[in-house]
N, C-alpha and C. Protein backbone atom coordinates (compact mmCIF):
# COMPACT_ATOMS: atom_id res chain seq x y z
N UNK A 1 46.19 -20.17 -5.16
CA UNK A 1 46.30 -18.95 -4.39
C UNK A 1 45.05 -18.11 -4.60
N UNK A 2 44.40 -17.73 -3.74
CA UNK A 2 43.42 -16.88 -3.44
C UNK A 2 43.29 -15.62 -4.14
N UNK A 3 42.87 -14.98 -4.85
CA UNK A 3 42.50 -13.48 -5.76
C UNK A 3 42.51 -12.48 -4.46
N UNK A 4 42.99 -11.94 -4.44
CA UNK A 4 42.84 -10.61 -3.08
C UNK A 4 41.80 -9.77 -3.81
N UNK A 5 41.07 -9.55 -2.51
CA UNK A 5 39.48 -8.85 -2.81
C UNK A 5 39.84 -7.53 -2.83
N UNK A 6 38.85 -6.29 -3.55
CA UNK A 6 38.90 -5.34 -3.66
C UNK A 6 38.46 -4.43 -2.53
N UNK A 7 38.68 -3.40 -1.61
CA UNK A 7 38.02 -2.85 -0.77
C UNK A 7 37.02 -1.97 -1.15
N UNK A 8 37.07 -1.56 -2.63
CA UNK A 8 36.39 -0.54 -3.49
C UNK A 8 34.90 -1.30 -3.19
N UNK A 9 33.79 -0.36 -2.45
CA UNK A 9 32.33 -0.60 -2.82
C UNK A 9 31.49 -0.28 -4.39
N UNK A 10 31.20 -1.19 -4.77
CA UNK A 10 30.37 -0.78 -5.94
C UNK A 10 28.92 0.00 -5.69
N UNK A 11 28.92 0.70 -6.40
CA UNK A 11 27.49 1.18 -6.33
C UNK A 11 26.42 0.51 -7.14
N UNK A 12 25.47 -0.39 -6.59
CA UNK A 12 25.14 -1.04 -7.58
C UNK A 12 23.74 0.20 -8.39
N UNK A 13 23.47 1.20 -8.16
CA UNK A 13 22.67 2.21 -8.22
C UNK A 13 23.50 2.89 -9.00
N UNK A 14 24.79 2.80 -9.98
CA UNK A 14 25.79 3.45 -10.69
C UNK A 14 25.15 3.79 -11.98
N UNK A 15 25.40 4.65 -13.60
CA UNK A 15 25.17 5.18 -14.13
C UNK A 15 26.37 4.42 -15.19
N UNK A 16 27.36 3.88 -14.74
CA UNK A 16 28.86 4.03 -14.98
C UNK A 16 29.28 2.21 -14.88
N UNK A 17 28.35 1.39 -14.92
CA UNK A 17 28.62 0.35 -15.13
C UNK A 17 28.66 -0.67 -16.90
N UNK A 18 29.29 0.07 -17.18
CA UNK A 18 29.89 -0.68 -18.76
C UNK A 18 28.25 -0.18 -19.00
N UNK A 19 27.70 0.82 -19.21
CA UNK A 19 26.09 1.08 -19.54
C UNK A 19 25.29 0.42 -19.39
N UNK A 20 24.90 -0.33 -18.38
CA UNK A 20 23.98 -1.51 -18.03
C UNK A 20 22.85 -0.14 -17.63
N UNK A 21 21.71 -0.92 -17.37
CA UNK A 21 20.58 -0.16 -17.32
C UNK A 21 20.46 -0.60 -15.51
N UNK A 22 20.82 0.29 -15.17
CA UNK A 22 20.71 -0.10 -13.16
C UNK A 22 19.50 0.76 -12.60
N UNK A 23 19.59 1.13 -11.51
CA UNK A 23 18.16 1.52 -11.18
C UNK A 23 18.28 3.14 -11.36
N UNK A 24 19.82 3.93 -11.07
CA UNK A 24 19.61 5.09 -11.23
C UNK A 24 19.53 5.37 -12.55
N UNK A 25 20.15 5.02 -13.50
CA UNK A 25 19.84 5.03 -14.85
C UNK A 25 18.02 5.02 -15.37
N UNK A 26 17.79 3.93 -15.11
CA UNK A 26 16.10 3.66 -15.27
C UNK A 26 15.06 5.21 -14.91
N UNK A 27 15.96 5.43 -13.19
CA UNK A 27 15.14 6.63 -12.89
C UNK A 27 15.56 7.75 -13.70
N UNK A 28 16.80 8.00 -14.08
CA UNK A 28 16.79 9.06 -14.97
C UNK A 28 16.31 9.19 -16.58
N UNK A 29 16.75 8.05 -17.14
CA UNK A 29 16.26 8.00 -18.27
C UNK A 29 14.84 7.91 -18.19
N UNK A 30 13.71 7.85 -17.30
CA UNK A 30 12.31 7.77 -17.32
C UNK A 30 12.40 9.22 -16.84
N UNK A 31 12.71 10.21 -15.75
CA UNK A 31 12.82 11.49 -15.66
C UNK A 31 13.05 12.23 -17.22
N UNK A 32 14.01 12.35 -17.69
CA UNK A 32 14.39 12.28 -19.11
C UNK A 32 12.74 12.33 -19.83
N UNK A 33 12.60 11.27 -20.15
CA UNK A 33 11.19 10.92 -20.66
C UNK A 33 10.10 11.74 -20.49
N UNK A 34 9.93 11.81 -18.92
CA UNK A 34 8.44 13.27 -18.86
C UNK A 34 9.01 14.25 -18.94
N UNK A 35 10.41 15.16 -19.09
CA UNK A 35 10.63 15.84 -19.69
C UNK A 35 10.14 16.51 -21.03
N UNK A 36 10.77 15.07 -21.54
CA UNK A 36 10.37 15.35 -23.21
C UNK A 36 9.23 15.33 -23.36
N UNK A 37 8.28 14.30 -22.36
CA UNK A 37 7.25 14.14 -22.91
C UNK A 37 6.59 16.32 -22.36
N UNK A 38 6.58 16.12 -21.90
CA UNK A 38 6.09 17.88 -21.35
C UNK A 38 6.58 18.86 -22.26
N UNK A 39 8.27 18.89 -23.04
CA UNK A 39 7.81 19.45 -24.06
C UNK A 39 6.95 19.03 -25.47
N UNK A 40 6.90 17.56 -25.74
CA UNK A 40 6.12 17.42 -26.63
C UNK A 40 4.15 18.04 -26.86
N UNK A 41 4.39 17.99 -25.60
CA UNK A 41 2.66 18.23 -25.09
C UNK A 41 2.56 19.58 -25.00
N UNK A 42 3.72 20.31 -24.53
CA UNK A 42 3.35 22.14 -24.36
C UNK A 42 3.96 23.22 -24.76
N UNK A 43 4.89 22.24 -25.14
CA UNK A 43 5.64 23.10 -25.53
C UNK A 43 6.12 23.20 -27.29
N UNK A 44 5.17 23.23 -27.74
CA UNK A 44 5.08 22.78 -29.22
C UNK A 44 4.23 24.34 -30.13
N UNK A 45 4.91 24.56 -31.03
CA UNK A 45 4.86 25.63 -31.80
C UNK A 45 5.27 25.45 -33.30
N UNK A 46 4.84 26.57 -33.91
CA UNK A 46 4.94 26.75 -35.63
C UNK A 46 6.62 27.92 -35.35
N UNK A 47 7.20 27.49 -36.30
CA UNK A 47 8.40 28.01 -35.98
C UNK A 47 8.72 28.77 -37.33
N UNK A 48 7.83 28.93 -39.16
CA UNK A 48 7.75 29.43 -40.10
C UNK A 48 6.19 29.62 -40.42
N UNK A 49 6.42 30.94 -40.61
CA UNK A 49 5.11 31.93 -40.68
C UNK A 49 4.42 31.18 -41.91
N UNK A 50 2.88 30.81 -41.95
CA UNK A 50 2.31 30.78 -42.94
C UNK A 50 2.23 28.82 -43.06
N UNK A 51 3.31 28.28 -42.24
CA UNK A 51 3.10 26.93 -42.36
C UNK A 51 2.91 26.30 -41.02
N UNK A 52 1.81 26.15 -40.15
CA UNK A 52 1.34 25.93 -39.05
C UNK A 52 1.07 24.31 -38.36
N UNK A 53 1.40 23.93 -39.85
CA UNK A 53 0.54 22.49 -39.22
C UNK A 53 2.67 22.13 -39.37
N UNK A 54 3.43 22.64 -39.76
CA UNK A 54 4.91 22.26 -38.63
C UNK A 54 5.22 23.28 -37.79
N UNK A 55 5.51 22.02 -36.82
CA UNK A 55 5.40 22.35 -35.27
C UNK A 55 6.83 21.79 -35.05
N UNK A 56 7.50 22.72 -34.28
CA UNK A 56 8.32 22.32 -33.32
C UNK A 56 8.11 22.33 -31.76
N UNK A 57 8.97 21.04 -31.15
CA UNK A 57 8.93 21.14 -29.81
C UNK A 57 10.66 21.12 -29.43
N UNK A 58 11.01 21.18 -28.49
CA UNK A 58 12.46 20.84 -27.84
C UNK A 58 12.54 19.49 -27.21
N UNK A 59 11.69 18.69 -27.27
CA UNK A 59 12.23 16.98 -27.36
C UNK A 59 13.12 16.56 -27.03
N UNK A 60 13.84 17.09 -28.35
CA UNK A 60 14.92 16.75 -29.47
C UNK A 60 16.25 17.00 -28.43
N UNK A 61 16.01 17.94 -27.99
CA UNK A 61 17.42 18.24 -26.72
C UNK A 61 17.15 17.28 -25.84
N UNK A 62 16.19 17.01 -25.25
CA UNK A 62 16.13 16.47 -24.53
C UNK A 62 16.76 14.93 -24.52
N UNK A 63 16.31 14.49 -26.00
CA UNK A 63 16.72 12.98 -26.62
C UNK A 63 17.99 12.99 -26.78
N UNK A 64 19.13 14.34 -26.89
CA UNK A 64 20.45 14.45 -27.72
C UNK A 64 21.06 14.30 -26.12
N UNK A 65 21.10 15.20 -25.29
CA UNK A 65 21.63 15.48 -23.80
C UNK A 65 21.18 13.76 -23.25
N UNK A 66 20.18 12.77 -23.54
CA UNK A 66 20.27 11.44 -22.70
C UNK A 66 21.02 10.72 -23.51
N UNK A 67 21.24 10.84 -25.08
CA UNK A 67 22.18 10.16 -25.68
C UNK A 67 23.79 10.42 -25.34
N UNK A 68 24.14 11.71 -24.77
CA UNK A 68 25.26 12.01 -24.62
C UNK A 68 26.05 11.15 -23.22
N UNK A 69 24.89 11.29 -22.00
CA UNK A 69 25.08 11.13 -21.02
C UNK A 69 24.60 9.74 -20.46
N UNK A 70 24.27 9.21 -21.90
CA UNK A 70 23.64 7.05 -21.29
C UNK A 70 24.10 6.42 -22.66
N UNK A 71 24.06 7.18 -23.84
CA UNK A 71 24.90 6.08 -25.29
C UNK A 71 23.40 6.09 -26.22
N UNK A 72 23.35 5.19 -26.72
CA UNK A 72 22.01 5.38 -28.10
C UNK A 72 20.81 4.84 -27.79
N UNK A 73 21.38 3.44 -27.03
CA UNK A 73 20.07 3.07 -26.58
C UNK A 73 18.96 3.91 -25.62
N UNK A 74 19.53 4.90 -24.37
CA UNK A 74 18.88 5.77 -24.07
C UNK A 74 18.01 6.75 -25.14
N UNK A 75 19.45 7.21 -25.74
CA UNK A 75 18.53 8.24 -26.95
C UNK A 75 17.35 7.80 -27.76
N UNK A 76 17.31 6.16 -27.96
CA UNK A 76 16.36 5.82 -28.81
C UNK A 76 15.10 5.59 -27.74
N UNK A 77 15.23 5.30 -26.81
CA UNK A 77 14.22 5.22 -25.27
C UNK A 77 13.54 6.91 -25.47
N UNK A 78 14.56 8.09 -25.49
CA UNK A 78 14.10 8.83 -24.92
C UNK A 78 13.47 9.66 -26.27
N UNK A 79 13.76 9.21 -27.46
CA UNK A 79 13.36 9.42 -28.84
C UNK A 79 12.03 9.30 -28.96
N UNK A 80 11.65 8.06 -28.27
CA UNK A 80 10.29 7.44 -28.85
C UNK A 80 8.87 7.31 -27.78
N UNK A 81 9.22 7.20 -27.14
CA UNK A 81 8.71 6.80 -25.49
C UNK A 81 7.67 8.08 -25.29
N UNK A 82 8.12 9.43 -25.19
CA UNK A 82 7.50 10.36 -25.22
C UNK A 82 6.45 10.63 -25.99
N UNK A 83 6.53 10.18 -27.58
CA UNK A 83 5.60 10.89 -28.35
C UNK A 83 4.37 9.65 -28.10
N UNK A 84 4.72 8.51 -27.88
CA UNK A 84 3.32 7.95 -27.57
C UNK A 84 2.60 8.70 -26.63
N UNK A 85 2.58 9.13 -25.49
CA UNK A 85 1.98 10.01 -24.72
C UNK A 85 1.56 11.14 -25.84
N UNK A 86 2.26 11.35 -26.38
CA UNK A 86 1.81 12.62 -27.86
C UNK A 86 0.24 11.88 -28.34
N UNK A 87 0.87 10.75 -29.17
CA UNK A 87 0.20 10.11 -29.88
C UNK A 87 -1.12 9.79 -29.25
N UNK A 88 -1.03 9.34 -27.75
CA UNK A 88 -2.70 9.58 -27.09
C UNK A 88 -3.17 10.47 -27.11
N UNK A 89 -2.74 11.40 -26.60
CA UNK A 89 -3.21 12.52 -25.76
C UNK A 89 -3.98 14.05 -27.20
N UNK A 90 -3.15 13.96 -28.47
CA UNK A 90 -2.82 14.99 -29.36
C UNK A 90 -3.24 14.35 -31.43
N UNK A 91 -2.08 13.80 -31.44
CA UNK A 91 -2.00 14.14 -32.93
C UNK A 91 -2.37 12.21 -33.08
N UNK A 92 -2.39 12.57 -34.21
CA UNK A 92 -2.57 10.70 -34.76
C UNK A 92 -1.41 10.47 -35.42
N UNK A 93 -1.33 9.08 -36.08
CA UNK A 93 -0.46 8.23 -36.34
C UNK A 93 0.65 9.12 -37.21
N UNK A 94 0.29 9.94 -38.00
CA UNK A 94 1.31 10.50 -38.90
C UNK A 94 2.09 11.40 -38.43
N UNK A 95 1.48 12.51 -37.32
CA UNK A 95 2.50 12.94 -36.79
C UNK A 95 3.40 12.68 -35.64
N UNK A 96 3.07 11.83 -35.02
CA UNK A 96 4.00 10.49 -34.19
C UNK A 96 4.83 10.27 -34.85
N UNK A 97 4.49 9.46 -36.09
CA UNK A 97 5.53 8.40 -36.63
C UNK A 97 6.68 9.69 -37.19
N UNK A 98 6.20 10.85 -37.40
CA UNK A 98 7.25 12.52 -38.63
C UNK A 98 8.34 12.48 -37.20
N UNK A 99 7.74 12.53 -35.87
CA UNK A 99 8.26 13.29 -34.74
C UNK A 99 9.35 11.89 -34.71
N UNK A 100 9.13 11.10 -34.38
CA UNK A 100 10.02 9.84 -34.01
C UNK A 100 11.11 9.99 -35.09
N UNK A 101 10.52 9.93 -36.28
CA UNK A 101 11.60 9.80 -37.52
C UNK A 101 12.76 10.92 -37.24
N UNK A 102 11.81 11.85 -37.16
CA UNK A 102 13.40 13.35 -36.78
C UNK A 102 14.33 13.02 -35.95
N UNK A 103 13.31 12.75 -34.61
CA UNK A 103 14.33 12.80 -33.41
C UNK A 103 15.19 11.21 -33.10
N UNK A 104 14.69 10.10 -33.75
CA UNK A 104 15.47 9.14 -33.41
C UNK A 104 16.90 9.19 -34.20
N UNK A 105 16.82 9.79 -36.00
CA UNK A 105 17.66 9.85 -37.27
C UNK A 105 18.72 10.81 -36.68
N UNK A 106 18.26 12.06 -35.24
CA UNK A 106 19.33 12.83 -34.94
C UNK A 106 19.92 12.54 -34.17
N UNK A 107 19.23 11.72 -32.67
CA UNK A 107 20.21 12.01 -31.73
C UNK A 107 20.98 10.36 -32.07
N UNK A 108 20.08 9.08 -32.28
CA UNK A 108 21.18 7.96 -32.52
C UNK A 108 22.47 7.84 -33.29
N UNK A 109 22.56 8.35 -34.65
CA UNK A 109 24.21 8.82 -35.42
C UNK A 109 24.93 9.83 -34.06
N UNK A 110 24.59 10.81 -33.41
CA UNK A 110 24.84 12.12 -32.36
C UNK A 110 25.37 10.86 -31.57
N UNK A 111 24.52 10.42 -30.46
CA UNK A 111 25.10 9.67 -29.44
C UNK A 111 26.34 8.52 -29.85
N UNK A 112 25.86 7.79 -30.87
CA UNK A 112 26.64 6.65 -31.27
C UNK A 112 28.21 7.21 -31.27
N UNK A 113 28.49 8.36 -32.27
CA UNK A 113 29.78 8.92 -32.83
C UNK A 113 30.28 9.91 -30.76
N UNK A 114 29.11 10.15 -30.35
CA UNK A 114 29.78 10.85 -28.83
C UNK A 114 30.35 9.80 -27.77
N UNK A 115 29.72 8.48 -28.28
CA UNK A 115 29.78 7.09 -27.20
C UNK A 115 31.27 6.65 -27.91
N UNK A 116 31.56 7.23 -29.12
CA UNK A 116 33.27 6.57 -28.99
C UNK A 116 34.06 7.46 -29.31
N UNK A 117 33.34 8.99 -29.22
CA UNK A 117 35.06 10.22 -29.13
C UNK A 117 33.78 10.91 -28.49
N UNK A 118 34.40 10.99 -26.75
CA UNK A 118 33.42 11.41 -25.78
C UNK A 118 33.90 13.06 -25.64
N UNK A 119 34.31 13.38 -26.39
CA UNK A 119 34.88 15.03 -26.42
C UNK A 119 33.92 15.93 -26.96
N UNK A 120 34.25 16.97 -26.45
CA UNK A 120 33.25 18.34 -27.33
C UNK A 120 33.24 17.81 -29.32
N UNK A 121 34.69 17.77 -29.54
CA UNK A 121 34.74 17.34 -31.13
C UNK A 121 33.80 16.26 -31.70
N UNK A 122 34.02 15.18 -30.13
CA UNK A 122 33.22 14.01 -30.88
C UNK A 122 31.73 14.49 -30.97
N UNK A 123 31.11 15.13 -29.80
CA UNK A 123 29.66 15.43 -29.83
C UNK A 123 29.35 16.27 -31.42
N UNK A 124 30.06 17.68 -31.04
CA UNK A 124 29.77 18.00 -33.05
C UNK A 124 30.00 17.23 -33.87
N UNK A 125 30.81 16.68 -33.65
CA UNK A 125 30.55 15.41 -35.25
C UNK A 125 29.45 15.19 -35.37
N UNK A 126 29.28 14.50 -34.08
CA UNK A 126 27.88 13.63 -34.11
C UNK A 126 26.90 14.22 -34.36
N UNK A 127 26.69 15.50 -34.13
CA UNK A 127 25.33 16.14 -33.85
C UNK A 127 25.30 16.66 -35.58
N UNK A 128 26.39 16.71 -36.74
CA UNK A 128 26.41 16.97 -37.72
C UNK A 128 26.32 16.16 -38.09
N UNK A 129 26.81 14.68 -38.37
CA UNK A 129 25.98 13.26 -39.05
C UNK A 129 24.47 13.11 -38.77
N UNK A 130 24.34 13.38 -37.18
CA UNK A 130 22.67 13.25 -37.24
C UNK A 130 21.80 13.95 -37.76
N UNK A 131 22.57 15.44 -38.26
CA UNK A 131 22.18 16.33 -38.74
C UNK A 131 22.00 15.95 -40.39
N UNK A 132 22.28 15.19 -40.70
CA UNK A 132 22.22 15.15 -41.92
C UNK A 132 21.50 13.60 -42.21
N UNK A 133 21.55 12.72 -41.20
CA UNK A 133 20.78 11.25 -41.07
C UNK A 133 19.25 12.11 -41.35
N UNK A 134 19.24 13.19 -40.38
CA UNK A 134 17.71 13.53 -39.86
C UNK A 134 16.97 14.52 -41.07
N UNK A 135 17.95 15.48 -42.13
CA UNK A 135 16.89 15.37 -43.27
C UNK A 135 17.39 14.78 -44.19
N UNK A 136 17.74 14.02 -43.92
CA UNK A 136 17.69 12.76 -45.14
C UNK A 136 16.41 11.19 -44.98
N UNK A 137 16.49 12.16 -43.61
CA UNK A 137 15.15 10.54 -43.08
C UNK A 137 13.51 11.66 -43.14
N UNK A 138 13.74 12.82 -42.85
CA UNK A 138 12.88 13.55 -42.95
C UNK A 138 12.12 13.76 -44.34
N UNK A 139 13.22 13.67 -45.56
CA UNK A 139 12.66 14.09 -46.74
C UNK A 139 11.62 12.89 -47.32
N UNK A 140 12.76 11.89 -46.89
CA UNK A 140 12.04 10.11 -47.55
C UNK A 140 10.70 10.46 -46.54
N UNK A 141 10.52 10.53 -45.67
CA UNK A 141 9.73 9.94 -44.63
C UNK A 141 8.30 11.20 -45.03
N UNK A 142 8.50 12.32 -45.47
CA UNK A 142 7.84 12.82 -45.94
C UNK A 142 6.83 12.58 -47.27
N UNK A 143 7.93 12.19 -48.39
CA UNK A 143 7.69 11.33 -49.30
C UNK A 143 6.98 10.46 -49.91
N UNK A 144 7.01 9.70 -48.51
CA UNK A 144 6.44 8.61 -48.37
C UNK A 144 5.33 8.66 -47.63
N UNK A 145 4.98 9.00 -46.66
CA UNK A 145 4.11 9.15 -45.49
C UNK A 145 3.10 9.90 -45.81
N UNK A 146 3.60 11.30 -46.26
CA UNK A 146 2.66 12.26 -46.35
C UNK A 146 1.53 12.32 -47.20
N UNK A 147 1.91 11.30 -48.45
CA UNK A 147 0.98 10.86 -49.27
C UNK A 147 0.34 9.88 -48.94
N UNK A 148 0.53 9.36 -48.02
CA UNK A 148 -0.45 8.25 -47.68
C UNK A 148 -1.46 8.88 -46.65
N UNK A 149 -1.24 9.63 -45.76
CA UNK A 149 -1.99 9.64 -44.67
C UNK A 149 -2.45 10.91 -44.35
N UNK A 150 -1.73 12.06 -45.46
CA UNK A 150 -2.54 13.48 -45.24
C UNK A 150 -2.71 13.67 -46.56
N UNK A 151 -3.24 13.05 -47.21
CA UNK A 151 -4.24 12.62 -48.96
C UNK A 151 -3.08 13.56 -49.80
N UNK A 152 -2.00 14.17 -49.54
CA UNK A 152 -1.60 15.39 -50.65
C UNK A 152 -1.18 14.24 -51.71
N UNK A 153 -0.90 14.86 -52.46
CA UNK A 153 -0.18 13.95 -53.93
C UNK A 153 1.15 14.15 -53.43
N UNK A 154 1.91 13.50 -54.32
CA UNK A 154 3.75 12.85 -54.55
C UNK A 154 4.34 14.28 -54.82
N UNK A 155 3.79 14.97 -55.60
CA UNK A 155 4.23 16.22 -56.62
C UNK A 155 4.23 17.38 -55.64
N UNK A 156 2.96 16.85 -54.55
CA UNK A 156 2.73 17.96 -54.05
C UNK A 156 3.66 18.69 -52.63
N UNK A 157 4.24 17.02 -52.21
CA UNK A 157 5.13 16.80 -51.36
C UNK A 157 6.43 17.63 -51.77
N UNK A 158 6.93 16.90 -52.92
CA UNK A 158 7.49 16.79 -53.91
C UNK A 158 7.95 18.80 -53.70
N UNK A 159 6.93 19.27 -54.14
CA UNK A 159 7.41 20.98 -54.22
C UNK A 159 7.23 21.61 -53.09
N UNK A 160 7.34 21.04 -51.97
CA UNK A 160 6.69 21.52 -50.67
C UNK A 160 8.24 21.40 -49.75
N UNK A 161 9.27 20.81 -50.46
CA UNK A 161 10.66 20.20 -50.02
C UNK A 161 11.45 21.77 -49.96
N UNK A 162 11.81 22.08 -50.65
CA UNK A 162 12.74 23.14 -50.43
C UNK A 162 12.18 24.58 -49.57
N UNK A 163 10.93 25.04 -50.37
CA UNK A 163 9.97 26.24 -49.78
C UNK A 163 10.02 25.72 -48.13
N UNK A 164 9.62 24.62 -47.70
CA UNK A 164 8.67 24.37 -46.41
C UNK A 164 9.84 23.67 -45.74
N UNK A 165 9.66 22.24 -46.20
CA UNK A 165 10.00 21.02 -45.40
C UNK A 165 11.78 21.23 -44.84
N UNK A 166 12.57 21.69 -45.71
CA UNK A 166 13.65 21.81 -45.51
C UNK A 166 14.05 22.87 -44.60
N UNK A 167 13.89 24.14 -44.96
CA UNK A 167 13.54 25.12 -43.85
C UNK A 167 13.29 24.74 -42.93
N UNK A 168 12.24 24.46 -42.39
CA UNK A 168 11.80 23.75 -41.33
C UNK A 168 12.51 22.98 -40.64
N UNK A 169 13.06 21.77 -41.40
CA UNK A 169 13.97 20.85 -40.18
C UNK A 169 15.18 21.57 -40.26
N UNK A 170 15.81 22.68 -40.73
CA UNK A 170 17.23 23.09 -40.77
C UNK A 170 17.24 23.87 -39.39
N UNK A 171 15.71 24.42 -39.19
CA UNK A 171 16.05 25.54 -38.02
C UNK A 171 15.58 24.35 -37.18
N UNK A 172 15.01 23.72 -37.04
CA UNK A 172 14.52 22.53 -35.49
C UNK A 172 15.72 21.69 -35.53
N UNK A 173 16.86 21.07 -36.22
CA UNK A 173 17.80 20.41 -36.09
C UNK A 173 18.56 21.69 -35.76
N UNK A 174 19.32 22.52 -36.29
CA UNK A 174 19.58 24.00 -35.25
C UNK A 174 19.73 24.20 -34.54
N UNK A 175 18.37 24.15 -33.75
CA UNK A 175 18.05 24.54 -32.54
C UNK A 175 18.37 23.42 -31.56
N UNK A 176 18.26 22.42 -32.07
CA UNK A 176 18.17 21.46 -30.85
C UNK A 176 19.99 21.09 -30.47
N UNK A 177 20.69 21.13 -31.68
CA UNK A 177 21.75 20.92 -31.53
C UNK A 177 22.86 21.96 -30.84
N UNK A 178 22.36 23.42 -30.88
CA UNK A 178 23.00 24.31 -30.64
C UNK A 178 22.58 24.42 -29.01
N UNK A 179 21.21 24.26 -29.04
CA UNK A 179 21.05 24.13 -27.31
C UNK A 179 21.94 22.96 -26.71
N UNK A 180 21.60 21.90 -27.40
CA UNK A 180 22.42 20.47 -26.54
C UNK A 180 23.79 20.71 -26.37
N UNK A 181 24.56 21.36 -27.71
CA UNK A 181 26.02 21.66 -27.42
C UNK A 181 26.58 22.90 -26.13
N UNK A 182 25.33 23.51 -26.12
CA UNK A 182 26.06 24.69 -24.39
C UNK A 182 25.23 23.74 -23.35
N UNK A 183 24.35 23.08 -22.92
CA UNK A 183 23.88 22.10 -22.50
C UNK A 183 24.51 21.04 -21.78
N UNK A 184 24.74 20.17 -22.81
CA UNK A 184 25.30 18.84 -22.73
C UNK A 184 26.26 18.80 -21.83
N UNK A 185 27.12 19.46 -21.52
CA UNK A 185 28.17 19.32 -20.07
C UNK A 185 27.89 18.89 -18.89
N UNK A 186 27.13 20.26 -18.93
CA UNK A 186 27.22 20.18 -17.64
C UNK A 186 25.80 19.27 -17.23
N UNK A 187 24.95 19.43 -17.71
CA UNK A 187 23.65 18.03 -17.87
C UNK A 187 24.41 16.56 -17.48
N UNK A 188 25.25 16.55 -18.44
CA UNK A 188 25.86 15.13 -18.21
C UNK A 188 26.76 14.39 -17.24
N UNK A 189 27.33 15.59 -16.66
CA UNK A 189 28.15 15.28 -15.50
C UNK A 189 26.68 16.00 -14.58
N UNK A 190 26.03 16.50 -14.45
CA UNK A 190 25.01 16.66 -13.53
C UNK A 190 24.19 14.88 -12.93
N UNK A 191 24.24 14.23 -14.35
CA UNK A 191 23.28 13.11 -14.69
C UNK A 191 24.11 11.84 -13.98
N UNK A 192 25.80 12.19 -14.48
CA UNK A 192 26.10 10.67 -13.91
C UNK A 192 27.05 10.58 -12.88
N UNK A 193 26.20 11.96 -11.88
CA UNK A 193 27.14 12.21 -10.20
C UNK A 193 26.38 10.90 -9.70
């Protein structure tokens, strides 16, 4: 006996196909992309007086709102993708690799925990695990990095953690999360009409 066909048209241009990467997806998540990439490039500032060479940009929303509204693999697309355009255009290898580390450690735990409790609750969870993935990847990555490639010593890193480094990512993880959470709605049902 024959399967009776569906009259339902698929859209094969859908957003909403078990997360396959289709063409409207592609176009948004690359829209997405010069987003971020435009704030990485202009929209970038010292956000604590007296420590200039950290910079914040809003990215980071940008990476959290495509994780909400495409799952992790977007977020990690829209995490990384941008700062190479950084990385030509601006800073060299070390502050690429600081920017990636933040924003991939926040929004991938964020999206992952929103991709399986798709509720306001699930998004704060998430955006509080990433919140805590991201200075915990920030401190190592500092740690480690900073002594290699901006000559300071271990020690020097080392006492630069609580005064500077921490401060610092508490208000840029903050910010990005508190924007994405009044944000993220309506962005996301904007994204996958």
């Amino acid at each position: 006996m024959a399967q009776p066909t569906s009259n339902i048209q698929h859209d094969s241009h859908s957003t909403t196909a078990q997360g396959a990467w289709t063409t409207k997806r592609i176009a948004l998540t690359s829209l997405l992309c010069a987003v971020s990439a435009i704030c990485t490039l202009f929209l970038e500032f010292p956000i604590l007086p007296g420590l200039e060479f950290l910079k914040y940009d809003p990215s980071g929303i940008v990476a959290l709102i495509a994780g909400f509204a495409f799952g992790p693999a977007t977020a990690a697309v829209v995490s990384v993708l941008p700062y190479l355009v950084h990385f030509a255009t601006h800073s060299g290898f070390y502050g690429v690799i600081m920017a990636v580390l933040a924003t991939i450690s926040l929004t991938l735990p964020a999206a992952t925990i929103y991709q399986h409790k798709p509720t306001f609750v699930g998004a704060l969870v998430g955006m509080f695990v990433g919140a805590v993935c991201c200075i915990g990847a920030c401190i190592i990555g500092n740690l480690i990095l900073t002594p290699l490639y901006m000559g300071a010593s271990f020690h020097d890193v080392v006492a630069l953690i609580v005064p500077a480094l921490l401060p610092f990512n508490l208000i840029k993880i903050l910010i990005n999360c508190v924007v994405a959470a009044i944000l993220y709605k309506p962005l996301t049902k904007a994204l996958s009409e």
